[in-house]
Every structure is written in C-alpha cells, then in structure tokens.
Protein backbone atom coordinates (compact mmCIF):
# COMPACT_ATOMS: atom_id res chain seq x y z
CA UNK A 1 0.00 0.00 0.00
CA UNK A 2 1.36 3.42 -1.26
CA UNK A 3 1.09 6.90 0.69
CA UNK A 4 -1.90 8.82 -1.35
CA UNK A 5 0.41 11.91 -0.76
CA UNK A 6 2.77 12.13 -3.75
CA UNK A 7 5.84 14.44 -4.80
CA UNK A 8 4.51 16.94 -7.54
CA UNK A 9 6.19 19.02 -9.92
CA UNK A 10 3.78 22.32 -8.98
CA UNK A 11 6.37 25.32 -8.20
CA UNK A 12 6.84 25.99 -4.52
CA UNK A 13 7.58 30.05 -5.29
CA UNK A 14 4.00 30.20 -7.32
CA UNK A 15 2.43 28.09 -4.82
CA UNK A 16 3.20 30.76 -2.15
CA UNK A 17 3.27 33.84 -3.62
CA UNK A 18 -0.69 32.69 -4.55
CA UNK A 19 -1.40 32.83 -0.42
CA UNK A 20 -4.34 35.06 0.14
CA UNK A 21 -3.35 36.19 3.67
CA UNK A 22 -0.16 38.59 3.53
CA UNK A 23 1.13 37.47 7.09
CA UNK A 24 0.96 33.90 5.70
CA UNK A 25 2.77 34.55 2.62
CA UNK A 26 5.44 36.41 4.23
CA UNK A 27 5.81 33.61 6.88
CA UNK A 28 5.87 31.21 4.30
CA UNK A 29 8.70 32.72 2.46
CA UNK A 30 10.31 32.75 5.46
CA UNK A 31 10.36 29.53 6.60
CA UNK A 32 11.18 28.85 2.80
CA UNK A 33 14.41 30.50 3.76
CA UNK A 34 15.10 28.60 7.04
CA UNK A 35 13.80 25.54 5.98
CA UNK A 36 16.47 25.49 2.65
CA UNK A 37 19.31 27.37 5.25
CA UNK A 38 19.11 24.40 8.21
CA UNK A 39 18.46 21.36 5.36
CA UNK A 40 21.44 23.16 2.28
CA UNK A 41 17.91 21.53 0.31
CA UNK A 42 15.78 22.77 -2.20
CA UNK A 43 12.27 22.31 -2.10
CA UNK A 44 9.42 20.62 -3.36
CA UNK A 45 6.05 20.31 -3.36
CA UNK A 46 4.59 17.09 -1.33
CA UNK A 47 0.94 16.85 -2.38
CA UNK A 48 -1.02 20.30 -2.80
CA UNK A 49 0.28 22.20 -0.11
CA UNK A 50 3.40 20.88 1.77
CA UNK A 51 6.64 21.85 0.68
CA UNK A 52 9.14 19.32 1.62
CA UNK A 53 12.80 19.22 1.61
CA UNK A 54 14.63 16.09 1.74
CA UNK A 55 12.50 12.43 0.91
CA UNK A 56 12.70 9.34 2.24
CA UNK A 57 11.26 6.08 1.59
CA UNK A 58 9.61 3.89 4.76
CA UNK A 59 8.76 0.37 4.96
CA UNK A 60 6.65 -0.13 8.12
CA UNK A 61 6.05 -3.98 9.62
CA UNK A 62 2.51 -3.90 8.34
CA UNK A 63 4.02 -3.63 4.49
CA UNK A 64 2.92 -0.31 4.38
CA UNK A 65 5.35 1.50 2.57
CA UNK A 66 5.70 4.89 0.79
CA UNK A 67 7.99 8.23 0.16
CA UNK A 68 7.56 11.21 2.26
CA UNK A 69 8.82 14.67 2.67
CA UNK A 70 11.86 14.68 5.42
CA UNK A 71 11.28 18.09 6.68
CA UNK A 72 8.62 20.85 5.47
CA UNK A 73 5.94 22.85 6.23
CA UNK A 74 2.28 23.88 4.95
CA UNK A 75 1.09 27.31 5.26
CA UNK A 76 -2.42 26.68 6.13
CA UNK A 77 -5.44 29.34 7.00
CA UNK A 78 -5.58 28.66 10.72
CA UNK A 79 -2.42 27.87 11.29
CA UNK A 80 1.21 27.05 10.38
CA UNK A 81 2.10 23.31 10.09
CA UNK A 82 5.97 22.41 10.83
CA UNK A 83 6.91 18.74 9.65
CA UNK A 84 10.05 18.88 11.63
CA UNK A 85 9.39 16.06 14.78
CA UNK A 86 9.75 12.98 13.45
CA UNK A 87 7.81 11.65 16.02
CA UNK A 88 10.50 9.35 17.45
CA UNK A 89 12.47 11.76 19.86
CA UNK A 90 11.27 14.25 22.75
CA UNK A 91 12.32 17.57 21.74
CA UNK A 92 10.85 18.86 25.30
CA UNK A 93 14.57 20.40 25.95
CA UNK A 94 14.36 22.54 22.90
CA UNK A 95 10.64 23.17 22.79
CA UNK A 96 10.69 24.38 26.48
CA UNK A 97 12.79 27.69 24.58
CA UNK A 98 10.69 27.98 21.07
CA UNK A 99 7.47 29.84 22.04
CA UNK A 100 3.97 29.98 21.23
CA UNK A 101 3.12 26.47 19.58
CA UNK A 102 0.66 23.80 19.80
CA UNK A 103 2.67 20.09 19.24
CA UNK A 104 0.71 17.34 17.40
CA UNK A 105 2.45 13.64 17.08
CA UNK A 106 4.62 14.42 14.57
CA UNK A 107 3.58 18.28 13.51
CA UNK A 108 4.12 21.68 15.30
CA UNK A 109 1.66 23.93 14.63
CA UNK A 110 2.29 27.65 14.91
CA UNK A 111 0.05 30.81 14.31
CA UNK A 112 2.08 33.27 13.42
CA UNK A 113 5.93 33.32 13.12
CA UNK A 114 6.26 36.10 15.58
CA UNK A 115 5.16 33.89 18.33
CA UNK A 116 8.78 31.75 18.33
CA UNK A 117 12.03 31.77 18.30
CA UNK A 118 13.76 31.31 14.64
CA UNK A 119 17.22 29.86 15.85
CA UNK A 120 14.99 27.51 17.94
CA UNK A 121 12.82 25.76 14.85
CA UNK A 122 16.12 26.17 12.72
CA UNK A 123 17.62 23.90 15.66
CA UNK A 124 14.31 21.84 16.05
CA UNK A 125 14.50 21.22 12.31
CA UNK A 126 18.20 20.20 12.09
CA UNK A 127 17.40 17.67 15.02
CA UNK A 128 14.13 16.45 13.35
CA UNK A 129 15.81 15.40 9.81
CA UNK A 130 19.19 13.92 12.21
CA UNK A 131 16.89 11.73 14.38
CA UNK A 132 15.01 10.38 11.09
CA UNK A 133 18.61 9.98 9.06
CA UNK A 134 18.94 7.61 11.79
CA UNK A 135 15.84 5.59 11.04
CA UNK A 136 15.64 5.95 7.30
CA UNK A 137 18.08 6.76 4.27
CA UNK A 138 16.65 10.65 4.03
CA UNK A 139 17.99 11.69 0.42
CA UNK A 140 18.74 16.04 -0.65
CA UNK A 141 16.20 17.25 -2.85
C-alpha cells in the first residue's frame, strides 16, 4: 500500500506567492528561507500544499510502505504546520525555549511566526531530519 500523498512538480515560489493572507505569505517565504538554510535543500512540493525538503522512503512492519517529505511545512489558514518532529524523539529540551506552539504527534503547529524563536525551529529542524537519518536513508532534494 502506497502513501496517497505524492511528490509533484507544482512550483513551490508560485504556490506561495498565490497565499491570500499577507502574514501567511510572508511567513511562508520565510520559513522557505530557514527551511532550505538548516536542510542546504531545495524544495518541493509534497501533495497540494506541503513543501518538503529532503525524501525518504519507509517500509513499516505492516508492508505499508511509501515516500515522504523529510522536513517541510504547509502554510495553512488557521495555522502554520511544521513537519520537523519525526515523532521518534522528545524535543521537550528545545521546545521548552521555542514559544507559542501547539505540538501534534509528529507536527508543530504555529500561528504566526512572531510567536517563536527562529534559531529555535532552525535547531528543532536540524534535530528532526538527524533523528530520522537515523531511522531511514533521508535523500537532498
């Protein structure tokens, strides 16, 4: 069984310069920055609106097996949705200094980027996509 979610080839600088909301977009770019500074990745799009940076391919026990973005973010209306906790690792000792953030099992999610501490999700990042190097080959986009 294959993850629905799929790489496309849908540009990442059209996809958010097209965000309504001109907090979001400049967030966005933003995090565009950080995310391609901490990773030295480019990114892509994963499904309609993720961008990723960095893949890698899982096999779980259950056969289910797929490709997924290593690290990334979606800019969403409510909120902002960082892929960065791989969902193995407690990050407590580094979230404790980031901010204003609800955590989900494997997401952060942030309203605004004014509420946290840049150095802190460029550090939560760089420990997010070195925890899951250590569980899966994660490959540069």
């Amino acid at each position: 069984m294959m993850n629905k979610t799929q790489f496309t080839d849908t540009s990442v600088a059209d996809f958010i310069a097209a965000i309504d909301h001109p907090v979001r977009r400049a967030d966005a770019q933003t995090l565009d920055t950080l995310f391609r500074k901490a990773t030295g990745w480019q990114p892509r799009m994963f499904g309609p609106t993720i961008i990723g940076y960095g893949s890698y391919h899982y096999v779980y026990d259950s056969g289910r097996e797929g490709d997924c973005q290593a690290t990334g973010f979606s800019p969403r209306k409510a909120n902002l949705v960082l892929y960065i906790m791989p969902g193995y690792q407690d990050f407590g000792h580094i979230l404790e200094r980031l901010g204003k953030y609800k955590l989900g099992k494997a997401c952060l999610y942030i309203n605004k980027l004014a509420d946290v501490d840049l150095d802190v999700v460029e550090e939560i990042i760089k420990a997010g996509v070195a925890d899951l190097s250590t569980r899966w080959p994660v490959t540069p986009t």
